[in-house]
PDB file of N, CA and C in Angstrom:
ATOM      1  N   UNK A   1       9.114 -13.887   2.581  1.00  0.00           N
ATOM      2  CA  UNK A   1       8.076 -13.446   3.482  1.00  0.00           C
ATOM      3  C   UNK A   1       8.321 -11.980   3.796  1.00  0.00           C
ATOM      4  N   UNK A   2       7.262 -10.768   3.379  1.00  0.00           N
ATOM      5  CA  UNK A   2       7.512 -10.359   4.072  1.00  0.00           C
ATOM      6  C   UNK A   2       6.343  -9.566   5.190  1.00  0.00           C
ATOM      7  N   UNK A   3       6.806  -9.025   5.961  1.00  0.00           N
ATOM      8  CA  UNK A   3       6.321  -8.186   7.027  1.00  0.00           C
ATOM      9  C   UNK A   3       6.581  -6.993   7.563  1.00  0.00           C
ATOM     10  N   UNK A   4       5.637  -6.085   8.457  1.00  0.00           N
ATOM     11  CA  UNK A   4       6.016  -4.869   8.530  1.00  0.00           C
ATOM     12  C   UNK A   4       5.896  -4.578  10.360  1.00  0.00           C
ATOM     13  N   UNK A   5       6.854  -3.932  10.870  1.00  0.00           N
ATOM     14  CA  UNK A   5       7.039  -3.557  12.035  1.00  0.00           C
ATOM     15  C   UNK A   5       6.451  -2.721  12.427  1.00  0.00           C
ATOM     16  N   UNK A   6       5.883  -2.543  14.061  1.00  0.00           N
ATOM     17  CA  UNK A   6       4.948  -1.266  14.284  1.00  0.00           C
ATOM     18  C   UNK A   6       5.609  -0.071  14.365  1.00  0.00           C
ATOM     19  N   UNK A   7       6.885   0.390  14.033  1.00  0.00           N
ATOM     20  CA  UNK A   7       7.627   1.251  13.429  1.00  0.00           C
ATOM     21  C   UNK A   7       7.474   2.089  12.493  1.00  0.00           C
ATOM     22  N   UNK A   8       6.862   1.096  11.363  1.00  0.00           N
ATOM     23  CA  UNK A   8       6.729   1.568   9.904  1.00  0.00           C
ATOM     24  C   UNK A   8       8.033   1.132   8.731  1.00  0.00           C
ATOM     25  N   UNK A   9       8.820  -0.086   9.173  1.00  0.00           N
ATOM     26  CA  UNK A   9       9.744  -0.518   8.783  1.00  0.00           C
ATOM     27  C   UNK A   9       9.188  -1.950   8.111  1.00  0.00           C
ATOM     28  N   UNK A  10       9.853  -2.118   6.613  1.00  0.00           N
ATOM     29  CA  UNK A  10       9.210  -3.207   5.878  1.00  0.00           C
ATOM     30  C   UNK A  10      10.664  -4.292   5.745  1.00  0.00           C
ATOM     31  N   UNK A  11      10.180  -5.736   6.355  1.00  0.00           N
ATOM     32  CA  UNK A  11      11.138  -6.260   6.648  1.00  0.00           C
ATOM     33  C   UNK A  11      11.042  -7.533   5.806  1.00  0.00           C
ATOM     34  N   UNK A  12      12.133  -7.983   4.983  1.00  0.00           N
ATOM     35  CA  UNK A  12      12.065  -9.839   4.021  1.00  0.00           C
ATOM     36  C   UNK A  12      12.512 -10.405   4.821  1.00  0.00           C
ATOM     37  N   UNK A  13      12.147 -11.535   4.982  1.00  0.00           N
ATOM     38  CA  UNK A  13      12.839 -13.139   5.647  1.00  0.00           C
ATOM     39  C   UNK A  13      13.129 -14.001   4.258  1.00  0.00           C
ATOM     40  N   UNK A  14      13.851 -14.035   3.508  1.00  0.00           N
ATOM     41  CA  UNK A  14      14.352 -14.857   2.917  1.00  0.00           C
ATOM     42  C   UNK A  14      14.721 -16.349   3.295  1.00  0.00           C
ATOM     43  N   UNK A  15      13.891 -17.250   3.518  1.00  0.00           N
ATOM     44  CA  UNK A  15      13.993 -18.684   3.772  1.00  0.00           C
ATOM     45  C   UNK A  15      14.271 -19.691   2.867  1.00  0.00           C
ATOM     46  N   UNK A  16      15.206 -20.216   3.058  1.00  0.00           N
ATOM     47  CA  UNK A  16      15.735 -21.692   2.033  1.00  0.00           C
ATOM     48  C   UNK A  16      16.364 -22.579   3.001  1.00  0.00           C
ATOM     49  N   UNK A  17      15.977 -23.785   2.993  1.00  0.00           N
ATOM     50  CA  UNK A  17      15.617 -25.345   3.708  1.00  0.00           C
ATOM     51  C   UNK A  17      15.802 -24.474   5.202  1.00  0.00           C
ATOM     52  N   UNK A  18      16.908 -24.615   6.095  1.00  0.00           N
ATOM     53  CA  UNK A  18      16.822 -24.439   7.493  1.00  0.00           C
ATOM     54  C   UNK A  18      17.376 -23.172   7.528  1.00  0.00           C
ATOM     55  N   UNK A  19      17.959 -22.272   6.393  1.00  0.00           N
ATOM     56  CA  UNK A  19      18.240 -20.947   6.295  1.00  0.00           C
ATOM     57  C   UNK A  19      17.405 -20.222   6.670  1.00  0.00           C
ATOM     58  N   UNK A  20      17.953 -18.542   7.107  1.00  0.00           N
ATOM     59  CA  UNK A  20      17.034 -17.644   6.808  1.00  0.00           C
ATOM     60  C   UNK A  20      18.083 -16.377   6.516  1.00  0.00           C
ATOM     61  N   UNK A  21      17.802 -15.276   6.147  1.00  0.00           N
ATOM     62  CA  UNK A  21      18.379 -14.199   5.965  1.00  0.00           C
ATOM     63  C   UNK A  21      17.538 -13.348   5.991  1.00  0.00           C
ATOM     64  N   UNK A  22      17.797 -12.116   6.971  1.00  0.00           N
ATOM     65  CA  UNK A  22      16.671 -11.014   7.240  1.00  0.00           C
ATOM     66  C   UNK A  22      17.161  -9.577   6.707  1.00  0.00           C
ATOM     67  N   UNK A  23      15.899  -8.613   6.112  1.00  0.00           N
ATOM     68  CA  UNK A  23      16.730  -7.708   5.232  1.00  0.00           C
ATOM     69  C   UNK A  23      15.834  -6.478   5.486  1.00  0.00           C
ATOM     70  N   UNK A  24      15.881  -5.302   5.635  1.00  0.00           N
ATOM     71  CA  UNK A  24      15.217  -4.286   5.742  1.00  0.00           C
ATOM     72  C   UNK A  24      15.563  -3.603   4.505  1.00  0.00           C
ATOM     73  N   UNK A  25      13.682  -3.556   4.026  1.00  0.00           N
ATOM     74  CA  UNK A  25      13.805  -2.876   2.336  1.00  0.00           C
ATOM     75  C   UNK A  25      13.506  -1.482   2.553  1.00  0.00           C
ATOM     76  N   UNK A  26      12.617  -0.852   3.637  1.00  0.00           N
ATOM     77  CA  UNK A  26      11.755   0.495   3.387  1.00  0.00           C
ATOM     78  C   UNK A  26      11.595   0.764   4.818  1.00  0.00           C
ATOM     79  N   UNK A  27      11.980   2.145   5.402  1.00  0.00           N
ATOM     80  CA  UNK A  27      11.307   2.537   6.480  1.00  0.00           C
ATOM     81  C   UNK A  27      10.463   3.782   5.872  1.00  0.00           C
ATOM     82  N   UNK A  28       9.132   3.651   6.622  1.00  0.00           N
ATOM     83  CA  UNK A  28       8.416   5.259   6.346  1.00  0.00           C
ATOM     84  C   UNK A  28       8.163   6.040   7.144  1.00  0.00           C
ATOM     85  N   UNK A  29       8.437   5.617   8.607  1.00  0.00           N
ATOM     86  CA  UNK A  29       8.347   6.150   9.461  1.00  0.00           C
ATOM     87  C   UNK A  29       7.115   6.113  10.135  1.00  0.00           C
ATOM     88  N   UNK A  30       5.956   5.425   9.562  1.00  0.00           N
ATOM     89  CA  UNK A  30       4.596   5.498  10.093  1.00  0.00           C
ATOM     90  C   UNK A  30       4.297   4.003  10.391  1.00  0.00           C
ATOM     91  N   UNK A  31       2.983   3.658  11.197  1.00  0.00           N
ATOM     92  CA  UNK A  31       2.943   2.336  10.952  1.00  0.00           C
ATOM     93  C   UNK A  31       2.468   1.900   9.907  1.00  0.00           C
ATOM     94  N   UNK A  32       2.316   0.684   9.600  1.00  0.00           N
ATOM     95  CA  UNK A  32       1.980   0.189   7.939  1.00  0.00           C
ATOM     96  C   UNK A  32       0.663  -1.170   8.464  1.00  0.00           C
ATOM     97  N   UNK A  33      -0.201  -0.875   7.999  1.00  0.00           N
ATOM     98  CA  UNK A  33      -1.722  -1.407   8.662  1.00  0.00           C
ATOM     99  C   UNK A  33      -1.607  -2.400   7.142  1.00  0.00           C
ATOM    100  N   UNK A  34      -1.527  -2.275   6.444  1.00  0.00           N
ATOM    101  CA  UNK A  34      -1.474  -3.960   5.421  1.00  0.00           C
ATOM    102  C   UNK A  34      -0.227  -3.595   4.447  1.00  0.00           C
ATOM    103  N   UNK A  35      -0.594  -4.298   3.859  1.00  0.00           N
ATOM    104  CA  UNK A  35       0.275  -4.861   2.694  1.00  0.00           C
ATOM    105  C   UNK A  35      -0.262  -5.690   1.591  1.00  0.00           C
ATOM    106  N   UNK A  36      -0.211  -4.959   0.516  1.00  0.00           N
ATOM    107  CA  UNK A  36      -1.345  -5.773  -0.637  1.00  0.00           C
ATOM    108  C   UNK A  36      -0.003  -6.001  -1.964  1.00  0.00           C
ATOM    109  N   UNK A  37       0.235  -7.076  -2.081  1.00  0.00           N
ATOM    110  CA  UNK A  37       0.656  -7.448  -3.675  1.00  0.00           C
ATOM    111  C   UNK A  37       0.001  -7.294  -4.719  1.00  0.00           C
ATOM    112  N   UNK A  38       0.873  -6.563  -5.795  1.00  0.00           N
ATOM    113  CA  UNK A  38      -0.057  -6.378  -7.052  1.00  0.00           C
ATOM    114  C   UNK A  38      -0.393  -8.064  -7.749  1.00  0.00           C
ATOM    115  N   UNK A  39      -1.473  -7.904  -8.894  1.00  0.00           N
ATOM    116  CA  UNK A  39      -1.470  -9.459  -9.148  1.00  0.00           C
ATOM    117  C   UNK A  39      -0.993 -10.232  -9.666  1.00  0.00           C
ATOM    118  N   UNK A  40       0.816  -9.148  -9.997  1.00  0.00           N
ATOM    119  CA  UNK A  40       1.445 -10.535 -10.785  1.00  0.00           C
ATOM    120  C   UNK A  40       2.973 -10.364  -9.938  1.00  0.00           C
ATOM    121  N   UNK A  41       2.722  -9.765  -8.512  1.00  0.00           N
ATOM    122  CA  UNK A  41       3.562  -9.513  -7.529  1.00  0.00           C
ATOM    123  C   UNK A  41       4.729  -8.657  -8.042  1.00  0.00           C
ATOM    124  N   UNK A  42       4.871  -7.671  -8.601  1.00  0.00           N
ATOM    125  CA  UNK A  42       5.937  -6.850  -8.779  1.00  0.00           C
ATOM    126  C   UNK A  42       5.890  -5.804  -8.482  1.00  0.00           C
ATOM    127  N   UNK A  43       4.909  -5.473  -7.731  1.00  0.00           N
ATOM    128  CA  UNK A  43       4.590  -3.991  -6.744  1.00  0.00           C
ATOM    129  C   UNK A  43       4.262  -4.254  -5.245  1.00  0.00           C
ATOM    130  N   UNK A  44       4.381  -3.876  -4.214  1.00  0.00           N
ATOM    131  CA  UNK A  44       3.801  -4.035  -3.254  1.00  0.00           C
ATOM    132  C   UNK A  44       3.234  -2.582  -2.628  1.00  0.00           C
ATOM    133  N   UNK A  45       2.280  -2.762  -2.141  1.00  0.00           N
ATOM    134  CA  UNK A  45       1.735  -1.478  -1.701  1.00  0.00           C
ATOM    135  C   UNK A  45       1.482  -1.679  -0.064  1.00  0.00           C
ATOM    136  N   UNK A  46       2.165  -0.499   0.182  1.00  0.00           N
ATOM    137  CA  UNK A  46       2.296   0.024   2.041  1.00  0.00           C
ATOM    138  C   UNK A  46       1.021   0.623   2.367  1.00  0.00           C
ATOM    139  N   UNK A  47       0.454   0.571   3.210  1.00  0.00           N
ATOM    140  CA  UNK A  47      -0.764   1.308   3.259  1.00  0.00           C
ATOM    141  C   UNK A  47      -0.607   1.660   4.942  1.00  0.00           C
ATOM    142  N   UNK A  48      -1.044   2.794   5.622  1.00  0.00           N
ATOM    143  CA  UNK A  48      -1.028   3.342   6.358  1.00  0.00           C
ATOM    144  C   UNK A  48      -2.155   3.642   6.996  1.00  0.00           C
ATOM    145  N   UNK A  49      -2.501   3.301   8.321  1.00  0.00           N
ATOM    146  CA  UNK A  49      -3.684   3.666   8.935  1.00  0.00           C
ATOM    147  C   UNK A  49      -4.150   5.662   8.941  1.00  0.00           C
ATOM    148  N   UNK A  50      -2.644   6.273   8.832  1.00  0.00           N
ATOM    149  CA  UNK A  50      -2.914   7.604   8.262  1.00  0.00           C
ATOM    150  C   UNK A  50      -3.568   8.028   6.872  1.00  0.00           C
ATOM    151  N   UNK A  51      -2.988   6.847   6.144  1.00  0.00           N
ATOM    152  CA  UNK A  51      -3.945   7.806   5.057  1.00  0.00           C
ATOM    153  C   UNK A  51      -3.152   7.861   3.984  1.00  0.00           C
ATOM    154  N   UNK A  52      -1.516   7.009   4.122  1.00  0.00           N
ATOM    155  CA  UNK A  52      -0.413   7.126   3.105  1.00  0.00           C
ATOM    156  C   UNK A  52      -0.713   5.947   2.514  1.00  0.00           C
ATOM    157  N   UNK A  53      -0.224   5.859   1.091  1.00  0.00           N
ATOM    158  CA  UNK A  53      -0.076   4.581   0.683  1.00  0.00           C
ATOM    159  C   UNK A  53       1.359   5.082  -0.268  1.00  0.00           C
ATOM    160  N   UNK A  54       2.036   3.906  -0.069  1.00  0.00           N
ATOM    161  CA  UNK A  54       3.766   3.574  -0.618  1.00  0.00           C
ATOM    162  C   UNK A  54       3.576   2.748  -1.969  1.00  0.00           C
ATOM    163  N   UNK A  55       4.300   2.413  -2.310  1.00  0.00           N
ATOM    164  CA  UNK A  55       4.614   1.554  -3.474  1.00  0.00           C
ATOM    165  C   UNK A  55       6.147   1.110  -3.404  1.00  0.00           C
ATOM    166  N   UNK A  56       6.483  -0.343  -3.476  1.00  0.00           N
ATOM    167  CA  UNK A  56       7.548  -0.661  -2.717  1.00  0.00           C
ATOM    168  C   UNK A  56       8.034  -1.760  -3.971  1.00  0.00           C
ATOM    169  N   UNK A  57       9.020  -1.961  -4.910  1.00  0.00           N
ATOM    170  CA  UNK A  57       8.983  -3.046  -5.999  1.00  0.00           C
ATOM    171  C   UNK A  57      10.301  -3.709  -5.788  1.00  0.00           C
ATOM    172  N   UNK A  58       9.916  -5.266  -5.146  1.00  0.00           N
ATOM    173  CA  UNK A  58      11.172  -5.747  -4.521  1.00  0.00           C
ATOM    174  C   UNK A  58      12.331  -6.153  -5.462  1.00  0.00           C
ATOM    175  N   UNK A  59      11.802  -6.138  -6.737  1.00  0.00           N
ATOM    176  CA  UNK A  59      12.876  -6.231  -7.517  1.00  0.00           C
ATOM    177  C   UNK A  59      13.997  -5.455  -7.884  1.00  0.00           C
ATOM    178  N   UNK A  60      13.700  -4.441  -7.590  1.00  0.00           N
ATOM    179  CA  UNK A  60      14.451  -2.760  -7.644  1.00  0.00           C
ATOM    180  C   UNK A  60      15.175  -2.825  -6.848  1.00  0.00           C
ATOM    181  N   UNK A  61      14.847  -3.024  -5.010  1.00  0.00           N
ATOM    182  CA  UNK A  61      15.352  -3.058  -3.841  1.00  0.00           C
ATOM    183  C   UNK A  61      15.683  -1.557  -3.599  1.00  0.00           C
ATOM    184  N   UNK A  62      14.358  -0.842  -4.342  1.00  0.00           N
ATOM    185  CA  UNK A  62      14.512   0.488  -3.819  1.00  0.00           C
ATOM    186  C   UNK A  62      14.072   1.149  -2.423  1.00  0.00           C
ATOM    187  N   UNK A  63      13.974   2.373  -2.578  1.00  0.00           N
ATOM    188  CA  UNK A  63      13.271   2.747  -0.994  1.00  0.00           C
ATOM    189  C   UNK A  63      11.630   2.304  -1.584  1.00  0.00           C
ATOM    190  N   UNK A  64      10.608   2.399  -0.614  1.00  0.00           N
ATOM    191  CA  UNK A  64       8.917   3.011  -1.011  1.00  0.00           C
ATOM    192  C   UNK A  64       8.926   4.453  -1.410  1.00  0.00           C
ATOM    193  N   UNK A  65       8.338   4.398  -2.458  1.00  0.00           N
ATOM    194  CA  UNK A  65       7.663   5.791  -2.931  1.00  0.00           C
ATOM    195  C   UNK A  65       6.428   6.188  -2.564  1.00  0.00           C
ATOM    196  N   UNK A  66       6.274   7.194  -1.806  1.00  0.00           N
ATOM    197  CA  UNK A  66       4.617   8.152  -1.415  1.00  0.00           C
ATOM    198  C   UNK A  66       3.789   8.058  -2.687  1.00  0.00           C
ATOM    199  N   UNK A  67       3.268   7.291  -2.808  1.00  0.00           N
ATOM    200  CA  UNK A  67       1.966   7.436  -3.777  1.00  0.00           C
ATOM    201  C   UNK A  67       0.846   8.383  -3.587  1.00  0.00           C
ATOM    202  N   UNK A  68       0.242   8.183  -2.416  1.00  0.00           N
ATOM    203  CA  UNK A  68      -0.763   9.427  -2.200  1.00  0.00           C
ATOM    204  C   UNK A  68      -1.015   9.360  -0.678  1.00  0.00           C
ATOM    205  N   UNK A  69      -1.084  10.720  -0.697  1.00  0.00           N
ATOM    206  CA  UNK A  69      -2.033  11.081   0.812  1.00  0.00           C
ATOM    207  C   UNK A  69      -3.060  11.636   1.243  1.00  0.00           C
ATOM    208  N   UNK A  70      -3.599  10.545   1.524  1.00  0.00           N
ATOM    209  CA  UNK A  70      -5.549  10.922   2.009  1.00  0.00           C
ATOM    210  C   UNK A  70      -5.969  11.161   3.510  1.00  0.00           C
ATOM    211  N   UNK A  71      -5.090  11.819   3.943  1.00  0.00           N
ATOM    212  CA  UNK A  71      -4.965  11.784   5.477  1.00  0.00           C
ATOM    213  C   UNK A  71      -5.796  12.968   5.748  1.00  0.00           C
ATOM    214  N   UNK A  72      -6.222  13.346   4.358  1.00  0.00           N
ATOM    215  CA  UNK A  72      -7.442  15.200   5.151  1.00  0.00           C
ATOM    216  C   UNK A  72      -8.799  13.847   4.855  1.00  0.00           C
ATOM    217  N   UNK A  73      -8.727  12.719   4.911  1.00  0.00           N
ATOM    218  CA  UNK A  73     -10.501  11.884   4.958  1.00  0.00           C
ATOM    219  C   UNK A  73      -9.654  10.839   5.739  1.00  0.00           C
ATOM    220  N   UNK A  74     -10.950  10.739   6.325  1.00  0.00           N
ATOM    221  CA  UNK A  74     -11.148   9.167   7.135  1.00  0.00           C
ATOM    222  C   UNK A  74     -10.867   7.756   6.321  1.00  0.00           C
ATOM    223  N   UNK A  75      -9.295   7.463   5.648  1.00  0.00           N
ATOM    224  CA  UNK A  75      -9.028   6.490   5.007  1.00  0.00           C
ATOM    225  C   UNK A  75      -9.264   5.375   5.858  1.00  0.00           C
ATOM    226  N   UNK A  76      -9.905   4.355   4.797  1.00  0.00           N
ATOM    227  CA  UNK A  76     -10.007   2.589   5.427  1.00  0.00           C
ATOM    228  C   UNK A  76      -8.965   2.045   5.277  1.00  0.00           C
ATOM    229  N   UNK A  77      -8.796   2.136   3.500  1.00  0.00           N
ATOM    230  CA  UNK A  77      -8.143   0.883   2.581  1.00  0.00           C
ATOM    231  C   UNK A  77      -8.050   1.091   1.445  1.00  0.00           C
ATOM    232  N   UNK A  78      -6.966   0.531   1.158  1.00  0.00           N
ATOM    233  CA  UNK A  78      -6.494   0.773  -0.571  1.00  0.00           C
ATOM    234  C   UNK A  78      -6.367  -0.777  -1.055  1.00  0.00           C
ATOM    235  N   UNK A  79      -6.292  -0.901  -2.340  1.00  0.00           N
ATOM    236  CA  UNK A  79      -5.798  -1.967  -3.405  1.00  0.00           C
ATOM    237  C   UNK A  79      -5.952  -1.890  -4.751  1.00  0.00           C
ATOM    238  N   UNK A  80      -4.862  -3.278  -5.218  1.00  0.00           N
ATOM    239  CA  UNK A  80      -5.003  -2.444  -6.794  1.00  0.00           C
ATOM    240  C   UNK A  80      -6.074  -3.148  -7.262  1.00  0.00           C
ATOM    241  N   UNK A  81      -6.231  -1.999  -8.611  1.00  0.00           N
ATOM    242  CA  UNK A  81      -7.560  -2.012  -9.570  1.00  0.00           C
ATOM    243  C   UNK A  81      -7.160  -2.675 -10.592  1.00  0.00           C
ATOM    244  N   UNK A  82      -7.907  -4.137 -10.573  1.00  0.00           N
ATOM    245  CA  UNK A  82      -7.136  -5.392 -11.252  1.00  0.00           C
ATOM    246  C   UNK A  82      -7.731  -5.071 -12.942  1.00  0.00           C
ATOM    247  N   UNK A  83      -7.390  -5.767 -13.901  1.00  0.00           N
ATOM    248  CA  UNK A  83      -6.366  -5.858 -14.229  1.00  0.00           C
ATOM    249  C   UNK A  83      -5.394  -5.159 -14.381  1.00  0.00           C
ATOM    250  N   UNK A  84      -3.775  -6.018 -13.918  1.00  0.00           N
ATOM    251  CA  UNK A  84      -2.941  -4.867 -14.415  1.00  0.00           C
ATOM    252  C   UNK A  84      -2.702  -4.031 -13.016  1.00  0.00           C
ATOM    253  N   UNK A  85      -1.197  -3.520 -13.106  1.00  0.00           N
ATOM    254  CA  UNK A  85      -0.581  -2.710 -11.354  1.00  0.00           C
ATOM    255  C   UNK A  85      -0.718  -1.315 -11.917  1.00  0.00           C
ATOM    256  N   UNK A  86      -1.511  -1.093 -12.470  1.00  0.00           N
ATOM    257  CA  UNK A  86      -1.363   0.445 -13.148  1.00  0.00           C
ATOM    258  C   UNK A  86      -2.224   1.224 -12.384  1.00  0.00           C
ATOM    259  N   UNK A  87      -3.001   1.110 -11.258  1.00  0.00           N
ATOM    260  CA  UNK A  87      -4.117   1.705 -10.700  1.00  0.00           C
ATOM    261  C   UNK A  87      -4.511   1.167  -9.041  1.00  0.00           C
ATOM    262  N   UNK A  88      -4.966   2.073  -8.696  1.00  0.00           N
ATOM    263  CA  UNK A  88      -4.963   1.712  -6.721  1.00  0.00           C
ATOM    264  C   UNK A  88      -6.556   2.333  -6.653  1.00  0.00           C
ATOM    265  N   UNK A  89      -7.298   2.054  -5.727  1.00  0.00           N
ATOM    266  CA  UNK A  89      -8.440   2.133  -5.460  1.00  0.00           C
ATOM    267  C   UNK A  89      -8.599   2.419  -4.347  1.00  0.00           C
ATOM    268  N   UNK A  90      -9.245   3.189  -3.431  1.00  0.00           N
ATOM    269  CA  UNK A  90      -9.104   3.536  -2.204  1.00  0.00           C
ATOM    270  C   UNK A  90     -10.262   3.921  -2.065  1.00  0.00           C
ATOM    271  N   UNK A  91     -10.904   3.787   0.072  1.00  0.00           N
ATOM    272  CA  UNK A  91     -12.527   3.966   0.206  1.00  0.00           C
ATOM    273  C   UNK A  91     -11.808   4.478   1.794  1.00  0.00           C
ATOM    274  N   UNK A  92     -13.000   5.735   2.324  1.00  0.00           N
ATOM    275  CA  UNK A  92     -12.765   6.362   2.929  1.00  0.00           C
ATOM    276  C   UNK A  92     -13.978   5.911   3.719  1.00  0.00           C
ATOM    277  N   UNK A  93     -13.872   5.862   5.425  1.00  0.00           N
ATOM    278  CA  UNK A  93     -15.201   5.923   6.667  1.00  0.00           C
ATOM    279  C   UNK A  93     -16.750   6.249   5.609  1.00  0.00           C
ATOM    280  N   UNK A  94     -16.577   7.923   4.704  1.00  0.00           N
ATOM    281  CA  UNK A  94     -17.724   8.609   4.434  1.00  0.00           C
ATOM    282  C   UNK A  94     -18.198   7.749   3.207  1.00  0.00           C
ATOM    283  N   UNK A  95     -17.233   6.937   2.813  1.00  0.00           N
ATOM    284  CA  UNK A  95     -17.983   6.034   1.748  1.00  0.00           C
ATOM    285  C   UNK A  95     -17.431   6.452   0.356  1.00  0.00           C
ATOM    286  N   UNK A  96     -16.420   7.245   0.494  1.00  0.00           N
ATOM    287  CA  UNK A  96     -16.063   7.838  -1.020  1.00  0.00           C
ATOM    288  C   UNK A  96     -14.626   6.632  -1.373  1.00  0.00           C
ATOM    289  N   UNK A  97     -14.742   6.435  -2.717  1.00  0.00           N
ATOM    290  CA  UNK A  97     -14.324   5.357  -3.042  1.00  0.00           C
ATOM    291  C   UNK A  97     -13.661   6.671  -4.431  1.00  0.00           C
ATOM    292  N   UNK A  98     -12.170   6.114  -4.336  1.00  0.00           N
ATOM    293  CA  UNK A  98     -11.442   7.080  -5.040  1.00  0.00           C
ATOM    294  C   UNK A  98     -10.305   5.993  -6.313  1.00  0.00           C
ATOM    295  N   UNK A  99      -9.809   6.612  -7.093  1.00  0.00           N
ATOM    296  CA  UNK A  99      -8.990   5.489  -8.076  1.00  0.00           C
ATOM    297  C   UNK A  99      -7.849   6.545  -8.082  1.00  0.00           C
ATOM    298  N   UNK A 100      -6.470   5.956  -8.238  1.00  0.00           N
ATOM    299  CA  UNK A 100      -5.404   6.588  -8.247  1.00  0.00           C
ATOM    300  C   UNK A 100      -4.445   5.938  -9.428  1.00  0.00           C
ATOM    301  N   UNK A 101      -3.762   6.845 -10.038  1.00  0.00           N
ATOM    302  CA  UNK A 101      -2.299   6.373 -10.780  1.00  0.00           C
ATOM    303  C   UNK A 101      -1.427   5.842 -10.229  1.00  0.00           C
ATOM    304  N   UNK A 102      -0.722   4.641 -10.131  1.00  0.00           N
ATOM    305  CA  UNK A 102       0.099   3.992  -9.680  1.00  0.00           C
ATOM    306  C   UNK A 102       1.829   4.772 -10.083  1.00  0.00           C
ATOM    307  N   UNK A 103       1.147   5.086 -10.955  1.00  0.00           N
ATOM    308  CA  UNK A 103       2.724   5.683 -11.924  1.00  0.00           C
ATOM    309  C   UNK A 103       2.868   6.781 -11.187  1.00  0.00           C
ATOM    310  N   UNK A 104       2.431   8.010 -10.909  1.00  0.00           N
ATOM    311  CA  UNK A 104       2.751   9.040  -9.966  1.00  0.00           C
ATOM    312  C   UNK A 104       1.823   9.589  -9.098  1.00  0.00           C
ATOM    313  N   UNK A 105       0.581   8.519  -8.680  1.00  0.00           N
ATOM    314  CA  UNK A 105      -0.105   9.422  -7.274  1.00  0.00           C
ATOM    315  C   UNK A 105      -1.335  10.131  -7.757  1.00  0.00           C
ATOM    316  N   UNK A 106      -1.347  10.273  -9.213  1.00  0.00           N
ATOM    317  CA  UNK A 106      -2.326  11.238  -9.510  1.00  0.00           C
ATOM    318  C   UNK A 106      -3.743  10.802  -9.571  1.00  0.00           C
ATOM    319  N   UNK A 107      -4.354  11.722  -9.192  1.00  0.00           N
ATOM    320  CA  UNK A 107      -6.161  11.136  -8.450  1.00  0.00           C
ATOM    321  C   UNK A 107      -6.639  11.117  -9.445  1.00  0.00           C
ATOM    322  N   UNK A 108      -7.737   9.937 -10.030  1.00  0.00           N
ATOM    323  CA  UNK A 108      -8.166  10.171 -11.493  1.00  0.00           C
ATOM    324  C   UNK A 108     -10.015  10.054 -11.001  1.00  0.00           C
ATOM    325  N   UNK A 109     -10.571   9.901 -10.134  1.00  0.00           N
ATOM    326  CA  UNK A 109     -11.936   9.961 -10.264  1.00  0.00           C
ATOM    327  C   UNK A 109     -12.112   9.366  -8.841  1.00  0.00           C
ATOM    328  N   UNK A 110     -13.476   9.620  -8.645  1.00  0.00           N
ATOM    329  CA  UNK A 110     -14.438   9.024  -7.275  1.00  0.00           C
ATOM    330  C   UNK A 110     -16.007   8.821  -7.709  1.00  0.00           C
ATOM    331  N   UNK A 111     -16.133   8.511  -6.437  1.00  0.00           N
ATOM    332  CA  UNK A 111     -17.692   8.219  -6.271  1.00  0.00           C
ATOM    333  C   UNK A 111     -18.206   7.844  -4.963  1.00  0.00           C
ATOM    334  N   UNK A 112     -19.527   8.513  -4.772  1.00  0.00           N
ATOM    335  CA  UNK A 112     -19.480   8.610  -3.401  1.00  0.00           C
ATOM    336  C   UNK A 112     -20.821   7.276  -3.106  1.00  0.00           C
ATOM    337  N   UNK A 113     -20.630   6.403  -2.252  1.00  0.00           N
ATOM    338  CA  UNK A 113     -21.494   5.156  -2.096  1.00  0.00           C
ATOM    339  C   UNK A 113     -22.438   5.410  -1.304  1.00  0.00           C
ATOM    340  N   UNK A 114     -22.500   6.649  -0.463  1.00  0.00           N
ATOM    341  CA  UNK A 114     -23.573   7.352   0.014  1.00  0.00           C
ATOM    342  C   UNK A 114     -24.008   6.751   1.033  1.00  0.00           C
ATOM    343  N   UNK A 115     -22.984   5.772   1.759  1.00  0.00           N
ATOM    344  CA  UNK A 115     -23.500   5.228   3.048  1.00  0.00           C
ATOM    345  C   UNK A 115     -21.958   5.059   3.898  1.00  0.00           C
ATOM    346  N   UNK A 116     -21.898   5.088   4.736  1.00  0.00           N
ATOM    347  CA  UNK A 116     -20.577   4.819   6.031  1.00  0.00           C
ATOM    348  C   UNK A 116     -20.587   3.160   5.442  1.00  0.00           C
ATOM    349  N   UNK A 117     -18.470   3.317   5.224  1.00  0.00           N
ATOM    350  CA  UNK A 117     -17.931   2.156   5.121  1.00  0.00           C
ATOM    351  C   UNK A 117     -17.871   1.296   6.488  1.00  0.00           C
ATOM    352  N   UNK A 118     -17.188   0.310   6.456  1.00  0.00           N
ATOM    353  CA  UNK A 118     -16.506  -0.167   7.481  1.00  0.00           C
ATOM    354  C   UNK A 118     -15.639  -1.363   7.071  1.00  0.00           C
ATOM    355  N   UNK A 119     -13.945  -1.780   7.613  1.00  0.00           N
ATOM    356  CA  UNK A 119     -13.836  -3.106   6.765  1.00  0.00           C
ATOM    357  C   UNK A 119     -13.444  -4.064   8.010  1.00  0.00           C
TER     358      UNK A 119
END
């Protein structure tokens, strides 16, 4: 299980029968507004009511890596662009709906939906 603290700290509960073991994988220092699994769960993505989104791969048990920051627009929400963890998708208040590289952050296209989001 995991979960994220209003800190900005990403926390596992490891549970087996009446066990538990608690583990801190990632602090970012911001708060973390979801948490989306890629679809064959080997990425997890931090997402930030600022405008950051992380990339966090529990198998590594590395820190999160800054994927991108959209904090100069009114970010909603990110997730990945299925098939495949190779791509993140992101939509801003103004309606602009953006696609990103998972591999290093890099912005590959938009489009603007021409009406105010909301989620």
């Amino acid at each position: 299980l995991y979960f994220s603290a209003q800190e900005g700290i990403l926390i596992f509960y490891h549970i087996k029968d009446l066990q538990y073991e608690i583990k801190i994988c990632a602090d970012i220092s911001q708060p973390i507004s979801s948490l989306i699994f890629s679809p064959d769960y080997t990425s997890l993505l931090l997402v930030t009511d600022q405008g950051t989104v992380y990339s966090y791969r529990p198998a590594h048990s590395g820190e999160a890596v800054k994927l991108l920051d959209t904090s100069s627009s009114c970010f909603l929400a990110a997730d990945f662009l299925t098939p495949g963890n190779n791509y993140c998708v992101s939509v801003t208040i103004s309606g602009e709906v953006q696609v990103w590289s998972l591999e290093d952050g890099t912005y590959l296209s938009k489009i603007n939906l021409g009406t105010e989001v909301q989620v």
